[in-house]
Protein backbone atom coordinates (compact mmCIF):
# COMPACT_ATOMS: atom_id res chain seq x y z
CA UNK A 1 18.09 -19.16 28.90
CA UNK A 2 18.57 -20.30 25.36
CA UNK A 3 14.84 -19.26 24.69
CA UNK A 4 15.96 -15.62 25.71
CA UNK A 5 19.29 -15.10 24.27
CA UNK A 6 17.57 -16.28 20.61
CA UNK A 7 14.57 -14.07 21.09
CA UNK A 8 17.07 -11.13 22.26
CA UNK A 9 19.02 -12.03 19.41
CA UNK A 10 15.85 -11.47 16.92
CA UNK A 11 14.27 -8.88 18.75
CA UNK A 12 12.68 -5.99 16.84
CA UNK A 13 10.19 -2.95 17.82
CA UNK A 14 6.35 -4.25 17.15
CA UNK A 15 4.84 -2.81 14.23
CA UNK A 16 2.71 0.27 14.61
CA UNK A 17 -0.72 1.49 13.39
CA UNK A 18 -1.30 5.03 12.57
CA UNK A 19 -4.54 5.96 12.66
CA UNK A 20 -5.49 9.30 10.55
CA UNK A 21 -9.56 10.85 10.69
CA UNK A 22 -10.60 12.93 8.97
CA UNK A 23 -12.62 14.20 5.54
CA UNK A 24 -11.97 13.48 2.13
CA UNK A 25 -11.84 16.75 0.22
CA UNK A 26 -14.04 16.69 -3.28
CA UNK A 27 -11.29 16.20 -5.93
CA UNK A 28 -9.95 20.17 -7.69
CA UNK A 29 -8.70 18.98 -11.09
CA UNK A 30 -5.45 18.38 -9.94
CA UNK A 31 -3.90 15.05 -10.19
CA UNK A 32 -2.26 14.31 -7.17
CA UNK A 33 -4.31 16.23 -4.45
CA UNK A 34 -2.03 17.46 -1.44
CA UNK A 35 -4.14 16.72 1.57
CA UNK A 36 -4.29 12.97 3.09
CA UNK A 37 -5.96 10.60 1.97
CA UNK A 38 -4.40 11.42 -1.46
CA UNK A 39 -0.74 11.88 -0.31
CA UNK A 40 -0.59 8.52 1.09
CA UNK A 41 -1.99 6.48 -2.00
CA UNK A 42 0.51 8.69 -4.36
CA UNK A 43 3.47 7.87 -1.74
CA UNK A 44 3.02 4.11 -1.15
CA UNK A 45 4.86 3.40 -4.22
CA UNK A 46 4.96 -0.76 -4.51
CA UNK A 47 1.52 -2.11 -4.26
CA UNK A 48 0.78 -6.06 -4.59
CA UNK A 49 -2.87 -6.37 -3.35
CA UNK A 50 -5.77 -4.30 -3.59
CA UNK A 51 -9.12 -5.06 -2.02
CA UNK A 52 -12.39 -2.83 -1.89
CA UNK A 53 -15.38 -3.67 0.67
CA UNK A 54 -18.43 -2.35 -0.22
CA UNK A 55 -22.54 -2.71 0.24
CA UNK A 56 -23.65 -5.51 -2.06
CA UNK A 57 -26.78 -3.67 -3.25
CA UNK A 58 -24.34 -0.84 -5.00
CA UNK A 59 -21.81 -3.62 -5.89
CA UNK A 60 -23.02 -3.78 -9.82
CA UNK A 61 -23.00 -0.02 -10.19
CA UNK A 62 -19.56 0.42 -9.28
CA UNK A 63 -18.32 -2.53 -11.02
CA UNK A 64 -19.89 -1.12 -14.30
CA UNK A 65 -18.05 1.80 -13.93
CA UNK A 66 -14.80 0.78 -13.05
CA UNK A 67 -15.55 -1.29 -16.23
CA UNK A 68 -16.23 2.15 -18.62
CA UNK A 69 -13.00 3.97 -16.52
CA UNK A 70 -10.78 2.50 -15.63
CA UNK A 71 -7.89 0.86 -18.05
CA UNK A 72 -6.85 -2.71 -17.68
CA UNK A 73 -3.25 -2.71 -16.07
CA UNK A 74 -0.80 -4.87 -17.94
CA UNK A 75 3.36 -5.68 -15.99
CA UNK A 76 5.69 -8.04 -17.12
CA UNK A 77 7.76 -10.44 -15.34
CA UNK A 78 11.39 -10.48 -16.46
CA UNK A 79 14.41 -12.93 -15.64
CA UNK A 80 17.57 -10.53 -16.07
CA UNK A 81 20.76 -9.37 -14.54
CA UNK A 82 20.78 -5.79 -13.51
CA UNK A 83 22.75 -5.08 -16.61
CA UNK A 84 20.24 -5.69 -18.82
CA UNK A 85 18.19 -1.82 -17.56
CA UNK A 86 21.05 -0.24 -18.82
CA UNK A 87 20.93 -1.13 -22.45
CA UNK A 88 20.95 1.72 -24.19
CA UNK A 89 17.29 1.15 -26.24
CA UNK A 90 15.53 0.08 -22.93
CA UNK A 91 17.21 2.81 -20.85
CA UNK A 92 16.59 5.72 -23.35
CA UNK A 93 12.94 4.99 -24.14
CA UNK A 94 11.79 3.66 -20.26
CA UNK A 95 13.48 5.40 -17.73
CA UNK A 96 15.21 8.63 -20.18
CA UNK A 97 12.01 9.28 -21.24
CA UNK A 98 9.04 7.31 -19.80
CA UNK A 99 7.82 6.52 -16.75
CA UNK A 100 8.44 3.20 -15.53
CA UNK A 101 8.53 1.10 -12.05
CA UNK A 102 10.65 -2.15 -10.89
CA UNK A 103 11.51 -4.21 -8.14
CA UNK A 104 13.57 -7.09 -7.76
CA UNK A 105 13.18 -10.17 -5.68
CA UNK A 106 14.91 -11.45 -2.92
CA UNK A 107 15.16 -10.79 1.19
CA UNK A 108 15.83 -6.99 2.10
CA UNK A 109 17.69 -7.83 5.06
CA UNK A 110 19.68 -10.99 3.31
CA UNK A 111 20.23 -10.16 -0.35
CA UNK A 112 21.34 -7.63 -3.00
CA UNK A 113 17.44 -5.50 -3.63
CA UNK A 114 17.35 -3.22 -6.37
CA UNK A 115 14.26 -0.93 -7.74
CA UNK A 116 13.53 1.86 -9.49
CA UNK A 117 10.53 4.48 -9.64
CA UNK A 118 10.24 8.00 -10.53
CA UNK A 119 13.98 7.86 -12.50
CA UNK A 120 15.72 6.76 -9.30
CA UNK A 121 17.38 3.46 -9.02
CA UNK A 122 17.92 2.15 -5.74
CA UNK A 123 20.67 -0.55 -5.10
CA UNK A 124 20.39 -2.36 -0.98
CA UNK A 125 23.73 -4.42 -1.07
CA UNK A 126 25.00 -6.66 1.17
CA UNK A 127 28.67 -5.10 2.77
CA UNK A 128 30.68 -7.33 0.37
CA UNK A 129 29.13 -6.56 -2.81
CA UNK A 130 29.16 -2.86 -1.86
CA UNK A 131 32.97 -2.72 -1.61
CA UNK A 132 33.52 -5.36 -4.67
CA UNK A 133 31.19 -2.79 -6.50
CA UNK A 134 33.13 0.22 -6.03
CA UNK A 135 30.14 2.49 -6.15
CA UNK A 136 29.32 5.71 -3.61
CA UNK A 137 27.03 4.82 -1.44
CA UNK A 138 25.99 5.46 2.64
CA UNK A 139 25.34 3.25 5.01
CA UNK A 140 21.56 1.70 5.15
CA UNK A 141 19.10 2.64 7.69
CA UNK A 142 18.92 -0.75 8.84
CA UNK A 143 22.32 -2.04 8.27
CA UNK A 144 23.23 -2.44 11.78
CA UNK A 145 26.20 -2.08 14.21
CA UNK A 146 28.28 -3.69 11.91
CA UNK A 147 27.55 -1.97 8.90
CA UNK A 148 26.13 -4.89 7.03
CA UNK A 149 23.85 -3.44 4.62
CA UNK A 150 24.42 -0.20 2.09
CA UNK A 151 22.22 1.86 -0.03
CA UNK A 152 23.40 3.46 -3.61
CA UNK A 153 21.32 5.65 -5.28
CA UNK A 154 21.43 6.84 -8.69
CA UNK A 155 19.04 9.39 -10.31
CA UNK A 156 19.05 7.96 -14.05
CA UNK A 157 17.40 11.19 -15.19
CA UNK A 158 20.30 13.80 -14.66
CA UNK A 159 22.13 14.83 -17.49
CA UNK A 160 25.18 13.62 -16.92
CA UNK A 161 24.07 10.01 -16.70
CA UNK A 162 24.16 9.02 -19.88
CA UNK A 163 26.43 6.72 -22.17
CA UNK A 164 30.15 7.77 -22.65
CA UNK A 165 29.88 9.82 -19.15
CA UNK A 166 31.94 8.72 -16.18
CA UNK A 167 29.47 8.40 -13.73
CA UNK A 168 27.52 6.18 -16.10
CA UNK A 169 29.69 4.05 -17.35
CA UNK A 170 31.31 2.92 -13.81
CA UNK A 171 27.70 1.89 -12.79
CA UNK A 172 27.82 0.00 -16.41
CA UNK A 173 30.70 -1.71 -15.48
CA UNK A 174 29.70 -2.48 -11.87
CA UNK A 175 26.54 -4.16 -13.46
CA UNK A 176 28.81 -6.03 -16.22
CA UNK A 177 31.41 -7.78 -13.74
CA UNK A 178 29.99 -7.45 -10.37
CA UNK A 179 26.35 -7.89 -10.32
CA UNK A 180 26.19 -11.00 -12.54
CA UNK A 181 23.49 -12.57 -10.70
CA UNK A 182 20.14 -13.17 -12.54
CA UNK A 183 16.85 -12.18 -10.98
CA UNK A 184 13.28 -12.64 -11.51
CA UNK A 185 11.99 -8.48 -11.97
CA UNK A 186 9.00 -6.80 -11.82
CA UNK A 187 7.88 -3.94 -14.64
CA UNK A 188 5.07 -1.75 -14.62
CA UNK A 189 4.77 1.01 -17.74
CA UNK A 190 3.44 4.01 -16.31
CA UNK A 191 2.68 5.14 -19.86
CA UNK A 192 0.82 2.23 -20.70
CA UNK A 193 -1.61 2.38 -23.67
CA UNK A 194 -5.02 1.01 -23.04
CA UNK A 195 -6.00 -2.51 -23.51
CA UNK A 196 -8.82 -3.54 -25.20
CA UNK A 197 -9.93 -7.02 -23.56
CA UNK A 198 -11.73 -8.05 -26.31
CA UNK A 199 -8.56 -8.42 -28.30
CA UNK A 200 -5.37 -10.92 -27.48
CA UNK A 201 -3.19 -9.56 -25.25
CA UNK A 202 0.00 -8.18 -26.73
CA UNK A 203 3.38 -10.27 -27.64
CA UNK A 204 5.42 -10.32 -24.23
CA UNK A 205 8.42 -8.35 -24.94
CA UNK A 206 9.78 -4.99 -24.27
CA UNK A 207 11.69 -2.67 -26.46
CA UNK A 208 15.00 -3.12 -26.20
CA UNK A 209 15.14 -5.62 -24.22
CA UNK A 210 16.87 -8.82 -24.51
CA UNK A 211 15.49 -11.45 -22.31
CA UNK A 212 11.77 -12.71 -22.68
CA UNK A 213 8.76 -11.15 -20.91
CA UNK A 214 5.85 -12.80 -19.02
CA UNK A 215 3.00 -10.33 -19.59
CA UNK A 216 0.52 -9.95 -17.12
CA UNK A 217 -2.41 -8.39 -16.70
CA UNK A 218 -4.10 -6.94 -13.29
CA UNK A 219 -8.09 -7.49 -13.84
CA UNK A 220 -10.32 -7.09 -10.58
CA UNK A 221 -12.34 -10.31 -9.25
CA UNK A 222 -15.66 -9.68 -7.62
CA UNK A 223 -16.81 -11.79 -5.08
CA UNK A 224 -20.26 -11.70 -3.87
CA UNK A 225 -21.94 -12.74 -0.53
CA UNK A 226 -23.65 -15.95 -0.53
CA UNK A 227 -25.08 -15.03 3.26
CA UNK A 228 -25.98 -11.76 5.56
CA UNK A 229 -23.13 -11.23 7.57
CA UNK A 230 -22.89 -9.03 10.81
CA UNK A 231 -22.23 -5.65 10.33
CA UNK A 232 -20.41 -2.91 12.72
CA UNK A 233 -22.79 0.15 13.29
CA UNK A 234 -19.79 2.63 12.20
CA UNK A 235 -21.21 4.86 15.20
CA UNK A 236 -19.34 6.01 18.33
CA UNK A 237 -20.71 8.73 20.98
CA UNK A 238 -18.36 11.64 21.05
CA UNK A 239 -17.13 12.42 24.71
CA UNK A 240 -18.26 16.00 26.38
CA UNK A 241 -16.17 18.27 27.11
CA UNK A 242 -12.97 18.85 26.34
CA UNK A 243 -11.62 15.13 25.47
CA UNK A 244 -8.97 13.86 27.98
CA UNK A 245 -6.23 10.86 27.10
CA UNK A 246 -8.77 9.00 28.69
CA UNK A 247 -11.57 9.90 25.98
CA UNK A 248 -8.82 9.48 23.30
CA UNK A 249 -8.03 5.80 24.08
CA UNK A 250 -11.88 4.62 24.48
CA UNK A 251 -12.02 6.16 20.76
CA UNK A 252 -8.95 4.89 19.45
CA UNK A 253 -10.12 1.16 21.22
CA UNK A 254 -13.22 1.90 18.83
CA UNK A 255 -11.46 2.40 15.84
CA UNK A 256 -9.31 -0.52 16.10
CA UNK A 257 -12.34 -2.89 16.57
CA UNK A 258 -13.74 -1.23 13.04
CA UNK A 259 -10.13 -2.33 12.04
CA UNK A 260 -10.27 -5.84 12.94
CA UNK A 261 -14.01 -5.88 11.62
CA UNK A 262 -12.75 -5.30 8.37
CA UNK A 263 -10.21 -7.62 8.32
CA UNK A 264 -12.75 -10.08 9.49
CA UNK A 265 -14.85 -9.34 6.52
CA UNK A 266 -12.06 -9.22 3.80
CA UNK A 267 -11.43 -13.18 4.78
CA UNK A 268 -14.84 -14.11 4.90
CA UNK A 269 -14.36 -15.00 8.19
CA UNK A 270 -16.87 -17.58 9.92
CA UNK A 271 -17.28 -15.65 13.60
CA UNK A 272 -19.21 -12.65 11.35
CA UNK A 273 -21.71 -15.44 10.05
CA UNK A 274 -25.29 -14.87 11.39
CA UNK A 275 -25.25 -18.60 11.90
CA UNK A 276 -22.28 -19.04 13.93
CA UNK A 277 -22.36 -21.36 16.67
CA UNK A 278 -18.93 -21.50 17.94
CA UNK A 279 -18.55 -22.61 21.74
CA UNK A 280 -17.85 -18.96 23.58
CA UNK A 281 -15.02 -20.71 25.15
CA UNK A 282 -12.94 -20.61 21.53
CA UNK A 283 -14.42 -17.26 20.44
CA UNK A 284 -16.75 -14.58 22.11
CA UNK A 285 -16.03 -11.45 19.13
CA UNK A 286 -18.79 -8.98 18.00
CA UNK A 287 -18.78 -6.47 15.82
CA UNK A 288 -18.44 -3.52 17.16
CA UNK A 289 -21.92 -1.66 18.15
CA UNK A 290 -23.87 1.74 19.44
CA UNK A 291 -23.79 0.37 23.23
CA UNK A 292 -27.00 1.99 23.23
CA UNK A 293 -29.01 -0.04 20.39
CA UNK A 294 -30.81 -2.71 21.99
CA UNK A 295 -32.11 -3.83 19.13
CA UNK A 296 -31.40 -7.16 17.32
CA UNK A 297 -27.59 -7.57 15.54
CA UNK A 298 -27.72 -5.10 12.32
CA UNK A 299 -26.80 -7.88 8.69
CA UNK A 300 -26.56 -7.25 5.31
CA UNK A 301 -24.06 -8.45 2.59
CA UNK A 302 -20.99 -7.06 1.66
CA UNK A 303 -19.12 -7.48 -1.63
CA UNK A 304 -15.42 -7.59 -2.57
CA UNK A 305 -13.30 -6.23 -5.33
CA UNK A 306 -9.60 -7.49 -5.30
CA UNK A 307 -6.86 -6.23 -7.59
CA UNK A 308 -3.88 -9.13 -7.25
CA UNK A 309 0.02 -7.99 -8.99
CA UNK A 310 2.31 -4.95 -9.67
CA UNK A 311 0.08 -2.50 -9.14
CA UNK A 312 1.78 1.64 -9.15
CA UNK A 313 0.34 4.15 -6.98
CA UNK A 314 -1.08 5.76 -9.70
CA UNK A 315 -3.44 3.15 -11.00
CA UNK A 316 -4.77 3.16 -6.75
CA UNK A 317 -5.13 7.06 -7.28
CA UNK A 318 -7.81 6.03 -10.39
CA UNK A 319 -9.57 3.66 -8.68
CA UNK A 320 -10.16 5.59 -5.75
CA UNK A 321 -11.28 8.67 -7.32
CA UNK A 322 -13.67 6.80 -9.60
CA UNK A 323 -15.07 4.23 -6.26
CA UNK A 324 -14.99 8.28 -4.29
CA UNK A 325 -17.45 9.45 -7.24
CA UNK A 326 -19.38 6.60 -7.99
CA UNK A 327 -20.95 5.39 -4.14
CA UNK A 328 -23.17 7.44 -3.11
CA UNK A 329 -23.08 9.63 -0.22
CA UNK A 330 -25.22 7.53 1.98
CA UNK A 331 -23.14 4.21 1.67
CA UNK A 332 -19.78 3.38 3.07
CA UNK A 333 -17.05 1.57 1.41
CA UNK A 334 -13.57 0.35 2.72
CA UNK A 335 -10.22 0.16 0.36
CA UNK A 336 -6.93 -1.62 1.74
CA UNK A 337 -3.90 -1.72 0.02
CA UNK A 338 -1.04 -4.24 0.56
CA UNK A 339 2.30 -3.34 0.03
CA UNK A 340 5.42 -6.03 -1.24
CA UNK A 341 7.34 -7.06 2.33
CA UNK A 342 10.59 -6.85 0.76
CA UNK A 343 10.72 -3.86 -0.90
CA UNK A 344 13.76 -1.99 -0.39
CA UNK A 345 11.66 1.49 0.05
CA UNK A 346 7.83 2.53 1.09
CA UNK A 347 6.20 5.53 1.86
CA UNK A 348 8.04 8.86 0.49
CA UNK A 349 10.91 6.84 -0.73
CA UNK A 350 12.01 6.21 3.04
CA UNK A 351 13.77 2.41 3.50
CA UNK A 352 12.04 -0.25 4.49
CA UNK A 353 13.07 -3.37 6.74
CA UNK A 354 12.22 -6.77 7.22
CA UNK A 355 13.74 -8.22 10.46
CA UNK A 356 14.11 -11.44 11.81
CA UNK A 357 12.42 -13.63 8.98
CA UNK A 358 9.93 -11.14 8.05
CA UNK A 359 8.80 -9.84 11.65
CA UNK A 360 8.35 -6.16 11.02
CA UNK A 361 7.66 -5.97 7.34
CA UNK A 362 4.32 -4.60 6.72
CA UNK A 363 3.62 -2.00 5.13
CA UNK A 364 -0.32 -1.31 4.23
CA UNK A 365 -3.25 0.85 4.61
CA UNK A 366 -6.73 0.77 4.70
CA UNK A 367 -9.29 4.05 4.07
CA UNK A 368 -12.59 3.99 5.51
CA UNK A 369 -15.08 5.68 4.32
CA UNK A 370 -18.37 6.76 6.36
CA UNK A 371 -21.59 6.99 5.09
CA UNK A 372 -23.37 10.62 5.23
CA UNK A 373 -24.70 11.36 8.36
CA UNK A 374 -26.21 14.58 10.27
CA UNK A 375 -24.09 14.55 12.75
CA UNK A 376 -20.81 14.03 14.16
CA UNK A 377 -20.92 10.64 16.07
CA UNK A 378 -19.27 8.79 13.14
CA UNK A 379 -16.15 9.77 13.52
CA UNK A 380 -15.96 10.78 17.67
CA UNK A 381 -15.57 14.42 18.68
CA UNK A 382 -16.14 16.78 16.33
CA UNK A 383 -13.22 18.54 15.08
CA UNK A 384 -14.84 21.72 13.67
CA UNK A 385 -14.54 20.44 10.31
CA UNK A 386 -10.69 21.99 10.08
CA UNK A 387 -8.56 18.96 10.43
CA UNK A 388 -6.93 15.72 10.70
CA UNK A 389 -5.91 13.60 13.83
CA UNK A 390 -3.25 11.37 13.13
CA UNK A 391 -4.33 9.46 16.36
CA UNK A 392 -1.14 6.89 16.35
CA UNK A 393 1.83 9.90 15.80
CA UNK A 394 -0.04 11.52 18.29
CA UNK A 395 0.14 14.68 15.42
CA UNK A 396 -2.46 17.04 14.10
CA UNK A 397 -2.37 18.11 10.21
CA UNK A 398 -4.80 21.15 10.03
CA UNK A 399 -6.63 21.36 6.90
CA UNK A 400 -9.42 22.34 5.17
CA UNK A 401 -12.24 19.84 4.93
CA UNK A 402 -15.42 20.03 2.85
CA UNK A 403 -16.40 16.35 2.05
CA UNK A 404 -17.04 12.62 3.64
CA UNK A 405 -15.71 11.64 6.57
CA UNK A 406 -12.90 8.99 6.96
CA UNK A 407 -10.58 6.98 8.64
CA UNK A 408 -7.18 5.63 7.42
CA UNK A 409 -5.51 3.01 9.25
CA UNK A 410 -1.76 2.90 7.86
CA UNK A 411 0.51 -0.26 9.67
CA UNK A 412 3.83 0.09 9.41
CA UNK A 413 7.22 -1.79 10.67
CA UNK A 414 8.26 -1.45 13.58
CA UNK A 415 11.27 0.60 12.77
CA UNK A 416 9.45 2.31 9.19
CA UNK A 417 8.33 5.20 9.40
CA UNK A 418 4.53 6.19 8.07
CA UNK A 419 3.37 8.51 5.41
């Protein structure tokens, strides 16, 4: 009974996985493409973990380019109060006017959170620092019956939040005598000028800021295959006919294998080896297979490229555009991103939750992308070439497609909501 009442009293909906197909469109000058899978990099704001799967044989050629293209990424680590954002040199040349990201630590669901992206700074306070803080503020999303946890949101940018205004100065004073608390911070500089490796990295510190920096810097580590490892066959037979629930579960059963496979191979996991021996009565997994090859188990060797820090959406926006031009047509490559547990927000800005000592806090995604085939049995049925399935919402997002093929796996709490 005991067993019950303390699993009852921790209970919380199982995470989800939202599976999206579809094609990747080629890239129109813009930006920040609207169509999927662009929408969900440029929305999945706080990013700790990147990791890119990809043929060994092409590994060099991409990793030369990323080398020419792509910018090192530099973010600072930063012991401060919350007061310390609002000093008027930091605040007028970072947020005023640049483009900058942070997040606190602490527990979402225990402690006071605070970040800030885009101009917007987000406070998650616990119920009595809410009403000691006198600020506006609603009730959070995951606060429960009790109202234990409130959201206040400022948008720095506006013109009336500013020094000497009203507004501003009661969120000055807020930060002055309420939230006195010191916390270890994370900064990103949006605007960040290039680094040249070659050189020593740059003093630590910040302008207009008082407390010391750590200064960081984001450089990918390659790891290459000492052994052939089994590969999936990234094939599936489409059903005939008009697909029934039925069809749609056998191919949503084959996705999630390809989703485990990858996961597999991201951890270098021993059941993949060619040479693995383990008794069947521990393990029987394969990668998933054409049913109909008879032929012996299809190796090769896969490389990995990890990212590992505060890395923004936009820097995941470069390096998929540049990995998107650089493999060719005829290879595959895989790109998961990992998201921060206890971030206060994730995709679109929408609150995030971490229940019940951090059941129910994930928040990544992973793009697949197919190699170039003839035909349409990568992917399942074909759908005509005008949209994308989001096979977990059970939603269709009709679109114009011209490019690769794809799958994006996006897992989400239980009680988040996806991109």
């Amino acid at each position: 009974m005991a067993q019950l009442l303390n699993k009852l009293a921790h209970a919380a909906p199982d995470s989800k996985c939202y599976v999206t197909r579809g094609t990747i469109l080629k890239p129109t000058g813009s930006e920040n493409p609207s169509q999927r899978p662009y929408t969900t990099i440029h929305d999945h704001i706080y990013n700790q973990q990147v990791d890119l799967l990809l043929p060994d044989e092409i590994c060099e050629v991409v990793q030369q380019r990323l080398s020419e293209q792509l910018k090192p990424l530099q973010y600072h680590r930063i012991f401060m109060g919350p007061k310390h954002i609002l000093e008027k040199e930091f605040y007028n040349h970072y947020i005023r006017q640049g483009n900058i990201i942070l997040l606190s630590d602490g527990r979402v669901d225990v402690d006071d959170v605070y970040c800030l992206y885009d101009g917007k700074l987000f406070l998650f306070l616990r119920k009595e620092t809410y009403e000691k803080a006198g600020l506006v503020g609603r009730q959070a999303a995951f606060g429960g019956r009790k109202k234990e946890r409130w959201v206040v949101e400022y948008n720095l940018r506006e013109p009336h939040m500013v020094h000497g205004k009203k507004a501003f100065d009661r969120l000055v004073w807020s930060f002055e005598n309420v939230f006195k608390q010191q916390n270890a911070w994370l900064f990103c500089d949006l605007n960040q000028e290039a680094i040249d490796p070659s050189s020593p990295p740059p003093e630590p510190t910040l302008k207009g800021l008082t407390p010391p920096t750590v200064l960081r810097i984001a450089a990918p580590t390659i790891t290459h295959p000492s052994n052939p490892i089994k590969l999936a066959t990234f094939t599936h037979k489409p059903p005939t006919g008009k697909p029934t629930d039925y069809d749609r579960a056998i191919f949503f059963d084959w996705i999630t294998s390809l989703h485990e496979w990858l996961a597999l191979v991201s951890i270098n996991s021993d059941r993949l080896n060619v040479t693995d021996s383990i008794d069947p009565l521990l393990s029987r997994y394969e990668p998933p297979i054409d049913e109909d090859d008879t032929s012996s188990p299809v190796t090769g060797k896969i490389s990995k490229v990890s990212w590992r820090g505060f890395i923004p959406a936009e820097y995941i926006l470069k390096i998929f555009n540049i990995i998107q031009e650089v493999v060719p047509h005829n290879q595959w490559y895989s790109i998961t991103v990992h998201g921060f547990q206890n971030t206060p927000i994730s995709w679109k800005g929408r609150q995030h939750n971490v229940v019940g000592g951090g059941m129910g806090g994930e928040n990544l995604y992973t793009i697949l992308r197919f190699a170039g085939i003839n035909d349409t049995s990568a992917i399942g049925e074909d759908d005509g070439g005008d949209g994308d399935d989001i096979m977990g919402g059970m939603e269709d997002v009709k679109e114009k497609v011209a490019e690769s093929k794809y799958i994006m796996y996006e897992v989400v709490g239980g009680r988040d909501e996806f991109s």
